[in-house]
N, C-alpha and C. Protein backbone atom coordinates (compact mmCIF):
# COMPACT_ATOMS: atom_id res chain seq x y z
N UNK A 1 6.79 -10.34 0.79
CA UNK A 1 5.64 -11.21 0.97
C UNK A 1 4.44 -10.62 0.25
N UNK A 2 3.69 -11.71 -0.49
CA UNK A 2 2.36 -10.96 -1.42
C UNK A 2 1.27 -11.33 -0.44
N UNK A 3 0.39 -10.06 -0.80
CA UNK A 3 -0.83 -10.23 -0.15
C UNK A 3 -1.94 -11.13 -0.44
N UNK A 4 -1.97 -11.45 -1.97
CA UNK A 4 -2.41 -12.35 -2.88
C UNK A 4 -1.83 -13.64 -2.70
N UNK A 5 -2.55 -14.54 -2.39
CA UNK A 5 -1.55 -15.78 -2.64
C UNK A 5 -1.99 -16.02 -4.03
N UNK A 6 -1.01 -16.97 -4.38
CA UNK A 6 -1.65 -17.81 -6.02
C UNK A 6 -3.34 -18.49 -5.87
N UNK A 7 -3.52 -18.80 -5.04
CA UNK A 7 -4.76 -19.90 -4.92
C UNK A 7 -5.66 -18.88 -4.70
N UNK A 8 -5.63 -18.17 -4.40
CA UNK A 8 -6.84 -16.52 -4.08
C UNK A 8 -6.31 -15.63 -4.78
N UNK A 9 -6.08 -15.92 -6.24
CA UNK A 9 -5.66 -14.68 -7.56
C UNK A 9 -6.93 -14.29 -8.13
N UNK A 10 -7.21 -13.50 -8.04
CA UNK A 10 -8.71 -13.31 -9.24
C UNK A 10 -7.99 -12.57 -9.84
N UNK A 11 -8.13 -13.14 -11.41
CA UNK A 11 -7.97 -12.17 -12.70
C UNK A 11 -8.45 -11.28 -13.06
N UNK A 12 -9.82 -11.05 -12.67
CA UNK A 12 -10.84 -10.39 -12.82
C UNK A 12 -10.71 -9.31 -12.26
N UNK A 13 -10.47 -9.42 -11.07
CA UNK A 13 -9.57 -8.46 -10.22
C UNK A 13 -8.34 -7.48 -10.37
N UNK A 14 -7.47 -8.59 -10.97
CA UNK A 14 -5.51 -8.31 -10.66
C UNK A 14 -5.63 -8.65 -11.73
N UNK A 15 -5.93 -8.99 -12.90
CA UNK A 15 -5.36 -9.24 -14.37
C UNK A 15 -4.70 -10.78 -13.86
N UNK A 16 -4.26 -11.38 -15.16
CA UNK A 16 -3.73 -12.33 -15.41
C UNK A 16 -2.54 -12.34 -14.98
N UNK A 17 -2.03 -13.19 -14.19
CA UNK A 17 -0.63 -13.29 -13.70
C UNK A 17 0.71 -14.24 -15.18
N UNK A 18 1.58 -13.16 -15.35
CA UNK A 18 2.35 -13.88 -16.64
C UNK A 18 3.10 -14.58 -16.13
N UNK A 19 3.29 -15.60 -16.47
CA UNK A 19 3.94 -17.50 -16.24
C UNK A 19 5.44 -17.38 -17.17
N UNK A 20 5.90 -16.75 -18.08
CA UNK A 20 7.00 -16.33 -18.78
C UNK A 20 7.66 -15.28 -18.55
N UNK A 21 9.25 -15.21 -19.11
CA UNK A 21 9.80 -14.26 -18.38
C UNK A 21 9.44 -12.85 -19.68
N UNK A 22 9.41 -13.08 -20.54
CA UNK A 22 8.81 -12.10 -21.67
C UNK A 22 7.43 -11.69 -21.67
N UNK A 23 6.44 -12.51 -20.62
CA UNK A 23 5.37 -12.05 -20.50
C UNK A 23 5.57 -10.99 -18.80
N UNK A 24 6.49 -11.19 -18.48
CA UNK A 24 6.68 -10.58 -17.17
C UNK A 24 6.97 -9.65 -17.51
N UNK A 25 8.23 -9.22 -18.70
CA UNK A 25 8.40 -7.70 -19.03
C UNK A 25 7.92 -6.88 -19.55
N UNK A 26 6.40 -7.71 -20.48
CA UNK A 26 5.46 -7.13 -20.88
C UNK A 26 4.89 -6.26 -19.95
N UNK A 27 4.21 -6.86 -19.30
CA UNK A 27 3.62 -6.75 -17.79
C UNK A 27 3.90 -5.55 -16.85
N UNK A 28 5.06 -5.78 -16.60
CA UNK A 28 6.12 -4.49 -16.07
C UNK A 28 6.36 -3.23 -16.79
N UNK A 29 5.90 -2.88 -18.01
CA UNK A 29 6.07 -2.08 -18.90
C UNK A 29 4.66 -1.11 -18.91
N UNK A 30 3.89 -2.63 -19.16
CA UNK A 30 2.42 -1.85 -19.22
C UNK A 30 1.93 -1.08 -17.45
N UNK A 31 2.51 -1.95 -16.38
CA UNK A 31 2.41 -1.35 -15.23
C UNK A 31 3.63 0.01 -14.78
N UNK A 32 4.40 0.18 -15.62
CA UNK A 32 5.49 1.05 -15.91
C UNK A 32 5.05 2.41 -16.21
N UNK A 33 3.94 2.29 -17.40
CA UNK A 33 3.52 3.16 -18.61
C UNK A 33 2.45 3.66 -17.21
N UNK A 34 1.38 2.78 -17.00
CA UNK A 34 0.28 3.16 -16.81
C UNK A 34 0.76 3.74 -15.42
N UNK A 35 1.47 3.76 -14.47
CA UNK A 35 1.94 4.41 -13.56
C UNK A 35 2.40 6.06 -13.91
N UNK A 36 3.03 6.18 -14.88
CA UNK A 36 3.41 7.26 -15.30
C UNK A 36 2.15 8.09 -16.36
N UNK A 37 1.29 7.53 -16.92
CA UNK A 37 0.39 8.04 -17.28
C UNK A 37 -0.91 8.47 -15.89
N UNK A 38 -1.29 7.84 -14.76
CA UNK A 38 -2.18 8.17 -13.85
C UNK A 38 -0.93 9.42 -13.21
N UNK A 39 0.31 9.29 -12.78
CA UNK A 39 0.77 11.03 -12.61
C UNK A 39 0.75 11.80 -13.59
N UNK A 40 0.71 11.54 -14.48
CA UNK A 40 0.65 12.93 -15.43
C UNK A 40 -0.32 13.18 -15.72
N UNK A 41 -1.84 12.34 -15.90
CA UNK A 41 -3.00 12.94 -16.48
C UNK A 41 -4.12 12.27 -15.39
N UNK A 42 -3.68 11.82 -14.59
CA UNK A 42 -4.53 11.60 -13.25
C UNK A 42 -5.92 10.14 -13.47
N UNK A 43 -6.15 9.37 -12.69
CA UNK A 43 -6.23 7.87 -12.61
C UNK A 43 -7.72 7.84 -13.13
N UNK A 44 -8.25 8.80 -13.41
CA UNK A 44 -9.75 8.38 -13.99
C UNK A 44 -9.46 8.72 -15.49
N UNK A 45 -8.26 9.48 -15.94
CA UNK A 45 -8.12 9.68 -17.15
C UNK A 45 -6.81 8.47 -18.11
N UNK A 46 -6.67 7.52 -17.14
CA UNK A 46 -5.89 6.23 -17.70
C UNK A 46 -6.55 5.33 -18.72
N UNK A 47 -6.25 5.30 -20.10
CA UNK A 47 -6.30 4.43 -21.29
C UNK A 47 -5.63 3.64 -21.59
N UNK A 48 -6.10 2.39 -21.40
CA UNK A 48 -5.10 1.05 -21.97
C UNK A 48 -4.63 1.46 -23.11
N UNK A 49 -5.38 1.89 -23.92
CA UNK A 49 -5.31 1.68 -25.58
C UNK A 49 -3.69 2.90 -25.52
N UNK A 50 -3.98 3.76 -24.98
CA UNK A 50 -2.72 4.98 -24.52
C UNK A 50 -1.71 4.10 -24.46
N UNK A 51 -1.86 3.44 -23.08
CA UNK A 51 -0.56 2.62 -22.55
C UNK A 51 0.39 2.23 -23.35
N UNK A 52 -0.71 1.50 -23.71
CA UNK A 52 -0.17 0.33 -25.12
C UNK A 52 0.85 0.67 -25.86
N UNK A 53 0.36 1.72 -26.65
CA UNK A 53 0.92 2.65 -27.45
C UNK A 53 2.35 3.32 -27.27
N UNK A 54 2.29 3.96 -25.65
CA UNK A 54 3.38 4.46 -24.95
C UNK A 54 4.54 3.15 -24.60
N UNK A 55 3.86 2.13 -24.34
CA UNK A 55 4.77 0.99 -23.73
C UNK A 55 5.36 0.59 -25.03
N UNK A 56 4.79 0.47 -26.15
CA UNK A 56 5.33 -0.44 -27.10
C UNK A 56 4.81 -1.98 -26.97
N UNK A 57 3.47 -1.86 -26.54
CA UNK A 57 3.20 -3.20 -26.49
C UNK A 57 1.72 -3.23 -27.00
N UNK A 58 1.00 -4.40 -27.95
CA UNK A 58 0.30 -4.39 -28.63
C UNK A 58 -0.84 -4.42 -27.54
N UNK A 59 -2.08 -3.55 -28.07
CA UNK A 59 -3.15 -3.49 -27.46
C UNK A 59 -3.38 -4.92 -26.51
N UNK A 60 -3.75 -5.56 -28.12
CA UNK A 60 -4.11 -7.00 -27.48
C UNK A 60 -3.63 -7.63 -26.43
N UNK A 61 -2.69 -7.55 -26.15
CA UNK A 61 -1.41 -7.79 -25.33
C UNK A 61 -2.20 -7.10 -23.74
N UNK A 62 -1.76 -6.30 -23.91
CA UNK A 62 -2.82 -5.38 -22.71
C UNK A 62 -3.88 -5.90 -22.03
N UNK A 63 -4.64 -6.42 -22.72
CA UNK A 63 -6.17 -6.50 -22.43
C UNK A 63 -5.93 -8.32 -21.86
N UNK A 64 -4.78 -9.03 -23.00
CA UNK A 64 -4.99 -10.62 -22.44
C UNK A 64 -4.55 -10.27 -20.68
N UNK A 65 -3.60 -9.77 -20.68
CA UNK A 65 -3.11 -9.36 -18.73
C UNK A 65 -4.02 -8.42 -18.08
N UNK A 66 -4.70 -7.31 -18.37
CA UNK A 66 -5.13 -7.01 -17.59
C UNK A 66 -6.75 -6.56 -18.29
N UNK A 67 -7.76 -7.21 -17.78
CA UNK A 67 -9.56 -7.09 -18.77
C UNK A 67 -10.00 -5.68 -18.69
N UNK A 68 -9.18 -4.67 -17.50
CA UNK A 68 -10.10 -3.37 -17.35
C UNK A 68 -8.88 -2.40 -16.96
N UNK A 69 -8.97 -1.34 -16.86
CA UNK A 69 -7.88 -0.56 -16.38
C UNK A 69 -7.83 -0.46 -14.77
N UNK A 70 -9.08 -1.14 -13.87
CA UNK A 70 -9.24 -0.99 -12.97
C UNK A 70 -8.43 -2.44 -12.07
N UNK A 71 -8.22 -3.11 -13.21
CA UNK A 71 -6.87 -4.11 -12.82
C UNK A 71 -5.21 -4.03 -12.94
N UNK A 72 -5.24 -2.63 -13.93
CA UNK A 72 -3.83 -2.48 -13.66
C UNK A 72 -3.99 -1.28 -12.34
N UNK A 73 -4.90 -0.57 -12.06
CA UNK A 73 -4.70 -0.32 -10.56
C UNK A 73 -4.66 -0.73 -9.42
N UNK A 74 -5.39 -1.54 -9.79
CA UNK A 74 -5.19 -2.80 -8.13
C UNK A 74 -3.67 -3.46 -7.98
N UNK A 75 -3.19 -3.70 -9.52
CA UNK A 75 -2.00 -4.66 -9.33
C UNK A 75 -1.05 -3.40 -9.01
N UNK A 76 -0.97 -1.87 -9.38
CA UNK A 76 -0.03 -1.41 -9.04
C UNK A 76 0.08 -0.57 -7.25
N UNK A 77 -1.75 -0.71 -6.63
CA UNK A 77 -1.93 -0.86 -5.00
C UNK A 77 -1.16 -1.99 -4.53
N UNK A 78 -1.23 -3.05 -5.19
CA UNK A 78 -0.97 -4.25 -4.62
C UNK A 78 0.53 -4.55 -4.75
N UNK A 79 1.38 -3.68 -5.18
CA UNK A 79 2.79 -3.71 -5.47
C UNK A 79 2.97 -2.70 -3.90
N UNK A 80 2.25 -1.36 -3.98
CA UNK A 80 2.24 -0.47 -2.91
C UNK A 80 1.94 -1.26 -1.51
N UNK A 81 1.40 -2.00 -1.25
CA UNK A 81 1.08 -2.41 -0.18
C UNK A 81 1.57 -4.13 -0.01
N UNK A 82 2.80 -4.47 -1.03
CA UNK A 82 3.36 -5.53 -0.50
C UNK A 82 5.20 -4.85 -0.56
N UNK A 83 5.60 -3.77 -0.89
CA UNK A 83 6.58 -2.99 -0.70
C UNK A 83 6.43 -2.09 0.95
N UNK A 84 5.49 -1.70 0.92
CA UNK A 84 5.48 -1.39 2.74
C UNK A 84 5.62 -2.13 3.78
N UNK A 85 4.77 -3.52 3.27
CA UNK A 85 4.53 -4.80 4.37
C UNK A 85 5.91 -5.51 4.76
N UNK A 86 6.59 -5.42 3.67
CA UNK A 86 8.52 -6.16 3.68
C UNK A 86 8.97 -5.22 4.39
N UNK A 87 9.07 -3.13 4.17
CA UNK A 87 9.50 -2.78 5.13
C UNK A 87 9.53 -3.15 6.57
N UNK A 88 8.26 -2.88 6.99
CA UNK A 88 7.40 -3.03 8.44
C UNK A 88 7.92 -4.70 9.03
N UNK A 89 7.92 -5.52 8.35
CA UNK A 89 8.29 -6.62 8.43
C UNK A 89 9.65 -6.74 8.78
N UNK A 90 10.89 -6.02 8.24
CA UNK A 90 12.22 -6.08 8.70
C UNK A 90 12.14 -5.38 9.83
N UNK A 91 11.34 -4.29 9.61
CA UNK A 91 11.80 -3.37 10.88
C UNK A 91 11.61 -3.99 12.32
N UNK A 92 9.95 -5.12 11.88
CA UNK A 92 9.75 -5.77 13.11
C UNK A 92 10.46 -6.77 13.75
N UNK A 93 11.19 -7.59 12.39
CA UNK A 93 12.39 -8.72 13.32
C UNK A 93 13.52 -7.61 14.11
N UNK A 94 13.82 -6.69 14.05
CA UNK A 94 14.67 -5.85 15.04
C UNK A 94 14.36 -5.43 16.50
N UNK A 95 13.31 -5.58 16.43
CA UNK A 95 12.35 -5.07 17.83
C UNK A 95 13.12 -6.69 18.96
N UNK A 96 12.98 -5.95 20.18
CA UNK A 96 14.25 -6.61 21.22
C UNK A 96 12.87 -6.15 22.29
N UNK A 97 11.57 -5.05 22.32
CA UNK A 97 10.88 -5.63 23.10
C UNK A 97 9.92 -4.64 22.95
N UNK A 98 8.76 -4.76 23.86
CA UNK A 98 7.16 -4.54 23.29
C UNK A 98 7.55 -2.85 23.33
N UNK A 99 8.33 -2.23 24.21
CA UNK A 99 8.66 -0.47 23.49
C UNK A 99 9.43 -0.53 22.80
N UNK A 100 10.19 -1.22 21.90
CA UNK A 100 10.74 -1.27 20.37
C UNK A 100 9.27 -1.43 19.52
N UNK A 101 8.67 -2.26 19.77
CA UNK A 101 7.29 -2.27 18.54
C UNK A 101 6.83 -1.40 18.58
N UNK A 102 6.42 -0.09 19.46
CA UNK A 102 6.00 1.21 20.07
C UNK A 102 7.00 1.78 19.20
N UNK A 103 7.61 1.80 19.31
CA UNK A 103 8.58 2.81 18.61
C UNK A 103 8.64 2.69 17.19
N UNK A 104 9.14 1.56 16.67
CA UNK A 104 8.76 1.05 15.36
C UNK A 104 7.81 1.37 14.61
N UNK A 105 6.82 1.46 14.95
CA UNK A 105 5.03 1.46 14.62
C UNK A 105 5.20 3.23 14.02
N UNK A 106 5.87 3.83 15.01
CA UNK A 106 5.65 5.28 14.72
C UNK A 106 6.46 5.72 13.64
N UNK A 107 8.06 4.96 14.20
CA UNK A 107 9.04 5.47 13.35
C UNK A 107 8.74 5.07 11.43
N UNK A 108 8.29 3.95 11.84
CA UNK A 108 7.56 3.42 10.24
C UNK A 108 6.85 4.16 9.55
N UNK A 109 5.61 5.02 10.40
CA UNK A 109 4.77 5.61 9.65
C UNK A 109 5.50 6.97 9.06
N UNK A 110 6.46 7.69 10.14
CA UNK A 110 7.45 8.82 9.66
C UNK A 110 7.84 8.30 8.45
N UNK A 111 8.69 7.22 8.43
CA UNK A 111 9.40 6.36 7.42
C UNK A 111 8.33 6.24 5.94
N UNK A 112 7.31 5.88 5.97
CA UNK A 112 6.29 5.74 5.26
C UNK A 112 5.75 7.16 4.64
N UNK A 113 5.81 8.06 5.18
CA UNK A 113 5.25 9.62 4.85
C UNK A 113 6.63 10.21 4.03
N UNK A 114 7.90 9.66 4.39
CA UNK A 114 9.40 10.39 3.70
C UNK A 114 9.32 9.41 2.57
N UNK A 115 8.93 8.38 2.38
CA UNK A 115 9.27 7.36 1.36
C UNK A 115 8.30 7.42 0.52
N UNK A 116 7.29 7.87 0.49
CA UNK A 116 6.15 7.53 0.36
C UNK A 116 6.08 7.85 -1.85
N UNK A 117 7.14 8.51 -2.54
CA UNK A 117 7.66 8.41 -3.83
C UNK A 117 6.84 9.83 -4.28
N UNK A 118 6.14 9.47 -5.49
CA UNK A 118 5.54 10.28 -5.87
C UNK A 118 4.06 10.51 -5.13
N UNK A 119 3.89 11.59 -4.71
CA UNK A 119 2.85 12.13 -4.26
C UNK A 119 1.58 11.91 -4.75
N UNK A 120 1.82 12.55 -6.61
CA UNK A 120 0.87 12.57 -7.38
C UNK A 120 0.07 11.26 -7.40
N UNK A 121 0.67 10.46 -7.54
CA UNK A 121 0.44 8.79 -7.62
C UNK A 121 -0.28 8.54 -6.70
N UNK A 122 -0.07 9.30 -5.27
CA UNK A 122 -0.46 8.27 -4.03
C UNK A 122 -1.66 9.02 -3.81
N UNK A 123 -1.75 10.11 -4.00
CA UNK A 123 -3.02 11.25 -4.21
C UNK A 123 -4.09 10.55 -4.73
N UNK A 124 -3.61 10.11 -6.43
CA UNK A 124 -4.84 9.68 -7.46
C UNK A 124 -5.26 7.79 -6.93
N UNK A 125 -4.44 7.59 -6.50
CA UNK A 125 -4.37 5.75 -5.87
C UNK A 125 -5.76 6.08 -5.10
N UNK A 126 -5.25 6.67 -4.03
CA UNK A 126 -6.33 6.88 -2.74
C UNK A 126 -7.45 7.26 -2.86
N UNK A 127 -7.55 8.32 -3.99
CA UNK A 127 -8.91 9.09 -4.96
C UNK A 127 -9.77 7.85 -5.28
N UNK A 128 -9.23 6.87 -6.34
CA UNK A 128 -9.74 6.19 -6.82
C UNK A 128 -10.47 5.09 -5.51
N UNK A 129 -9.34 4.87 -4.59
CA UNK A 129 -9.75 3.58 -3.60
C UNK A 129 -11.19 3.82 -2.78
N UNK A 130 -11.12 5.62 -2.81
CA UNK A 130 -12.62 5.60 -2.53
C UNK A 130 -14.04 5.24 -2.98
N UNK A 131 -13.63 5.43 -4.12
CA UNK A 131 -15.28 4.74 -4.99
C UNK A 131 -14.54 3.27 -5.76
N UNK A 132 -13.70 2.35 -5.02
CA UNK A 132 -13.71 1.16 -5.58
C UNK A 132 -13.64 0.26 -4.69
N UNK A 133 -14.51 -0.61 -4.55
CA UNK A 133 -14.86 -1.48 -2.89
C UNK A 133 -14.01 -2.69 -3.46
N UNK A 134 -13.13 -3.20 -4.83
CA UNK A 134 -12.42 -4.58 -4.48
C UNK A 134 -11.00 -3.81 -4.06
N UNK A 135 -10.50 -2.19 -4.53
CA UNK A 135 -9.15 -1.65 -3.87
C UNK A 135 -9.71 -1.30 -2.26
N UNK A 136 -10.86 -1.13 -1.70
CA UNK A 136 -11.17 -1.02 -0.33
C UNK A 136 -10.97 -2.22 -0.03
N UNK A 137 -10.94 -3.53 -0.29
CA UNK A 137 -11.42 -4.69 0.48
C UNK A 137 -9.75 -5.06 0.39
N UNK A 138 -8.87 -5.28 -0.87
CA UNK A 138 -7.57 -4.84 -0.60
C UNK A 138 -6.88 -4.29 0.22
N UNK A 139 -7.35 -3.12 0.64
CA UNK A 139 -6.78 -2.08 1.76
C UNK A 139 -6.77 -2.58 2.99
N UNK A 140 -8.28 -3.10 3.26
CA UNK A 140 -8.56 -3.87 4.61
C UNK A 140 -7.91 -5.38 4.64
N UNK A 141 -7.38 -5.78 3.71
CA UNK A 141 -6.34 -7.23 4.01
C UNK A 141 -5.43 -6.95 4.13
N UNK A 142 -5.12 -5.71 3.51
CA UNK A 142 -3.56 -5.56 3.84
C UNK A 142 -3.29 -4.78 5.12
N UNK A 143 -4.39 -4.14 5.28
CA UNK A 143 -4.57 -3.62 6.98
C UNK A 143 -4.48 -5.16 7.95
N UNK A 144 -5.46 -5.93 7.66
CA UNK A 144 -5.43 -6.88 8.74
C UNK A 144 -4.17 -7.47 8.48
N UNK A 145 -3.16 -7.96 7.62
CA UNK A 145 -1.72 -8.73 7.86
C UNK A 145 -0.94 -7.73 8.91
N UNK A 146 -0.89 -6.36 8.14
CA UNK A 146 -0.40 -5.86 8.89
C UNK A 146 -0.62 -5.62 10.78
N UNK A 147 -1.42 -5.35 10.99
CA UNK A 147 -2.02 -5.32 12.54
C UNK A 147 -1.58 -6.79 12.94
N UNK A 148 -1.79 -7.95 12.13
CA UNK A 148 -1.54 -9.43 12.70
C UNK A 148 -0.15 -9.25 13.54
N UNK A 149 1.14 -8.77 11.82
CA UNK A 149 2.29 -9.01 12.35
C UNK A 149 2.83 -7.42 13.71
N UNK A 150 1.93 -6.43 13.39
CA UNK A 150 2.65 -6.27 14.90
C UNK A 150 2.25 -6.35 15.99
N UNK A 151 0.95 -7.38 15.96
CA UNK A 151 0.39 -7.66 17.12
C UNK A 151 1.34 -8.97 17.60
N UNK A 152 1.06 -10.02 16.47
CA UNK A 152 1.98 -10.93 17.21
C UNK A 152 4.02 -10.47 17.49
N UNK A 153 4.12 -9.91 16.93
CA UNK A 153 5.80 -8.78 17.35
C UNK A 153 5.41 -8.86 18.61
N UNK A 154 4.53 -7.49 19.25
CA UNK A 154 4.54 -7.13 20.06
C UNK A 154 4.00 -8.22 21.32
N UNK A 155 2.77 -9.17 21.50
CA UNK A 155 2.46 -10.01 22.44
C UNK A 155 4.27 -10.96 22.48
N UNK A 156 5.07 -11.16 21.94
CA UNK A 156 6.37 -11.82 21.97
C UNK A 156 6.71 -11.31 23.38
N UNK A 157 6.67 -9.81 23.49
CA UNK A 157 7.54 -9.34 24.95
C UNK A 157 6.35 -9.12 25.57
N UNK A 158 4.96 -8.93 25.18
CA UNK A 158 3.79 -8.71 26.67
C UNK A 158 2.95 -9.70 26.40
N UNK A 159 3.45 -11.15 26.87
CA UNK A 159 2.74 -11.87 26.88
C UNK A 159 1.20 -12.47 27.71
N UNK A 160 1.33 -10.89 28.74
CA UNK A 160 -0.05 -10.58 29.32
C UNK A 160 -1.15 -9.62 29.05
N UNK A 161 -0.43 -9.00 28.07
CA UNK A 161 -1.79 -8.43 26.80
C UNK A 161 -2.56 -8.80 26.39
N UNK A 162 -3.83 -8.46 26.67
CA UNK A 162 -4.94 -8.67 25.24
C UNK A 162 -4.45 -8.60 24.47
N UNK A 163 -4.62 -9.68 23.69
CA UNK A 163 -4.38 -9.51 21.98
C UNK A 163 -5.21 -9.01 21.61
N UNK A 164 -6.73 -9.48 21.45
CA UNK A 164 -7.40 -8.74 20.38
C UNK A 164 -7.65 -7.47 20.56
N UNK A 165 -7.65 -6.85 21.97
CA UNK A 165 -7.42 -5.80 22.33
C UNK A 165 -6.03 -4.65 21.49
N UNK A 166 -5.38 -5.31 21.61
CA UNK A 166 -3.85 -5.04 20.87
C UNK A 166 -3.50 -5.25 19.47
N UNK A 167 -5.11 -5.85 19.06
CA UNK A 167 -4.71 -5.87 17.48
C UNK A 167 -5.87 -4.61 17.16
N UNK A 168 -7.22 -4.76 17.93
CA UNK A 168 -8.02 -3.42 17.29
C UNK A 168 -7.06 -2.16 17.61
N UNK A 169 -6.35 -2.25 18.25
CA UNK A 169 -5.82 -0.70 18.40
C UNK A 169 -4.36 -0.30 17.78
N UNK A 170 -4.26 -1.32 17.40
CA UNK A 170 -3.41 -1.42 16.23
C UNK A 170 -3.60 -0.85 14.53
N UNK A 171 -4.76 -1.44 14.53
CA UNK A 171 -5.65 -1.10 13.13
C UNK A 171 -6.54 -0.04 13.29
N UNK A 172 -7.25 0.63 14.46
CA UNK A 172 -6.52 2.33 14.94
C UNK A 172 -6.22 2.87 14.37
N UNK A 173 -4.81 2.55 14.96
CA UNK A 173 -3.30 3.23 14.47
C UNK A 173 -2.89 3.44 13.17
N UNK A 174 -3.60 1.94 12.71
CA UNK A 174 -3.16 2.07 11.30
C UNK A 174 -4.11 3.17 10.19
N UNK A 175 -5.47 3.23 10.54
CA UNK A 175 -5.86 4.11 10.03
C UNK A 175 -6.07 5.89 10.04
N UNK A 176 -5.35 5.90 11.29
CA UNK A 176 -5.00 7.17 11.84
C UNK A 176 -3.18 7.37 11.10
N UNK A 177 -2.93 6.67 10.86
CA UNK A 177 -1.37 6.95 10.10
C UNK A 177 -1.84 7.11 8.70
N UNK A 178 -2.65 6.47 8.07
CA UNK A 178 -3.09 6.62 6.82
C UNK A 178 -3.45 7.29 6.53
N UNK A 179 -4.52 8.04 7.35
CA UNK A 179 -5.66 9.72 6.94
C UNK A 179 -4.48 10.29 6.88
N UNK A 180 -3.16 10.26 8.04
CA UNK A 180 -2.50 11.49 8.25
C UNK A 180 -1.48 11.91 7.22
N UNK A 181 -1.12 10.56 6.53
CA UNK A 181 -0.29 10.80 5.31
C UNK A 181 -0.90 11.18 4.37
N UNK A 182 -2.39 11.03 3.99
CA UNK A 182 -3.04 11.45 2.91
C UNK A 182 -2.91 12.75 2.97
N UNK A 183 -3.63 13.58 4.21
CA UNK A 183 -4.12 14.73 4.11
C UNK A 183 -2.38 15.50 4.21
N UNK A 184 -1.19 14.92 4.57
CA UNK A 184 0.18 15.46 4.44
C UNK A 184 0.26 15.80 3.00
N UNK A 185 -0.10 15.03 2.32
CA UNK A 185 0.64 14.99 0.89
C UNK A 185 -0.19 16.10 -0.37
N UNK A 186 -1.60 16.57 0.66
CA UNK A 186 -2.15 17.60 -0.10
C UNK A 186 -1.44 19.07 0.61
N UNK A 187 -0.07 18.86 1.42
CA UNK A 187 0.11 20.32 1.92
C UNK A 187 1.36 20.45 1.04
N UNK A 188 2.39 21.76 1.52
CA UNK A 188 3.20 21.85 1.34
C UNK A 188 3.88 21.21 2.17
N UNK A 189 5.54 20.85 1.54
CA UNK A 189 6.46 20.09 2.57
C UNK A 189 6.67 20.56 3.92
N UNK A 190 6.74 21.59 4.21
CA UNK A 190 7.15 22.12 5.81
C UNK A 190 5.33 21.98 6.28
N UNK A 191 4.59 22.27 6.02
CA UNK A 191 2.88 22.06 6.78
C UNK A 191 2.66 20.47 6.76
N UNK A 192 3.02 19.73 5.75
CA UNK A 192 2.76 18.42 5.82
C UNK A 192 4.13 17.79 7.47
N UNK A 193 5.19 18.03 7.45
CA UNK A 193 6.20 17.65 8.28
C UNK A 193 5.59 17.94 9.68
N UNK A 194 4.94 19.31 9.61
CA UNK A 194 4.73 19.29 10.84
C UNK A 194 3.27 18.66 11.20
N UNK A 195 2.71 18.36 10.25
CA UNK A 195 1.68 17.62 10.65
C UNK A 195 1.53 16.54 11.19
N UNK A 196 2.49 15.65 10.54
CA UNK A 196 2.92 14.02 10.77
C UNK A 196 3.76 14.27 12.14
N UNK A 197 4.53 15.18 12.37
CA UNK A 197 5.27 15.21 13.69
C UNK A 197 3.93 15.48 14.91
N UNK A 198 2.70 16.05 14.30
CA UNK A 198 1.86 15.59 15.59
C UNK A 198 1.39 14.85 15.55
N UNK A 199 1.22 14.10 14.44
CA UNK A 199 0.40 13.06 14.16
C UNK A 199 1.28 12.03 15.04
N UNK A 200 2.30 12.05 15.23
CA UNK A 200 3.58 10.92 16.07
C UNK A 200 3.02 10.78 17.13
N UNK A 201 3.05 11.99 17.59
CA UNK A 201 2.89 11.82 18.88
C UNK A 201 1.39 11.92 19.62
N UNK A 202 0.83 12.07 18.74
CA UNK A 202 -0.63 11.35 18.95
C UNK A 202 -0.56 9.75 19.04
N UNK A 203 -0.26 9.20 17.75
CA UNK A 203 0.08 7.61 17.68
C UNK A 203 1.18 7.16 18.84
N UNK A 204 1.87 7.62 19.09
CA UNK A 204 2.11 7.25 20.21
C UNK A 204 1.84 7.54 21.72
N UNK A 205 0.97 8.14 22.17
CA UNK A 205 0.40 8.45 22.76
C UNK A 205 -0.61 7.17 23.37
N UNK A 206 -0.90 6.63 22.26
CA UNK A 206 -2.32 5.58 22.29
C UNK A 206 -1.35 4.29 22.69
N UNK A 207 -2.26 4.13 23.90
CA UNK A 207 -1.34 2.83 24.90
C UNK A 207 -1.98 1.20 23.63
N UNK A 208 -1.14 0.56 23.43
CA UNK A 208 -1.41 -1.17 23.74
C UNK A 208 -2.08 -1.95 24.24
């Protein structure tokens, strides 16, 4: 599921969405390249004109899909945060009752900190999302779908819950799983593991 619908696309934003299947592999190439260029030389030092070059695809080309380099980062957040949302989303049709969504919620974020790919990437993503308020305002939609669907998951089996109660503390949760994976991914593997293992049980800790 995209976070973007078609009717709320800004180009300006997300680059031009390609309508062909040769403009799609364009697309995928240049978001290919430029992924592998922000890990190796880090996201304030990303050049279209580089990309280009590396992808095999003409400048021009570049610039008609995406106007700034700050649109092939959003579109490759916006790949990151509609690849988590499908996880979280299967995991939630499995839930059988409101301590399965409890459980889920946590086991996801574990799930989310082991999966989480390249480090480097998710390091320079997050760097950048701080001084860019349309990847902040991103973050916070894809925060609010998320909190929606496991609020409505969870009101399914406690149908005498506050909801909105149960959705702010949800989105909480969600930003207390987020700091905790960030600041994981600046440790080493055994200091980061055990971090997130308290970080669990903190997040779960925090009632519904």
């Amino acid at each position: 599921m995209t976070l973007i619908a078609a009717e709320d696309w800004d180009e300006e934003i997300l680059g031009r969405w390609p309508l062909q299947d040769r403009s799609r592999r364009r697309v995928e190439r240049i978001m290919e390249f430029s992924r592998k260029a922000i890990e190796r030389d880090g996201v304030y030092a990303l050049n279209l004109n580089n990309v280009a070059k590396e992808a095999e695809v003409n400048v021009a080309t570049v610039y008609q899909f995406f106007p700034t380099k700050n649109a092939v980062i959003a579109r490759l957040a916006l790949r990151e945060f509609d690849e988590n949302y499908d996880r979280v989303e299967k995991a939630a049709a499995q839930c059988a009752s409101a301590e399965d969504v409890r459980t889920m919620f946590t086991e996801a974020f574990v799930t989310a900190h082991r999966n989480s790919g390249d480090a480097t990437f998710l390091r320079e993503l997050w760097a950048i999302m701080e001084a860019d308020r349309n990847l902040q305002r991103l973050n916070q939609k894809d925060d609010d779908r998320l909190a929606q669907l496991l609020t409505e998951t969870y009101m399914r089996f406690a149908p005498g819950a506050d909801a909105e109660q149960v959705r702010n503390r949800i989105l909480l949760l969600l930003g207390m799983s987020a700091f905790a994976i960030r600041t994981a991914l600046t440790l080493n593997r055994n200091e980061g593991e055990r971090l997130i293992a308290e970080a669990k049980q903190l997040i779960f800790g925090v009632p519904l």
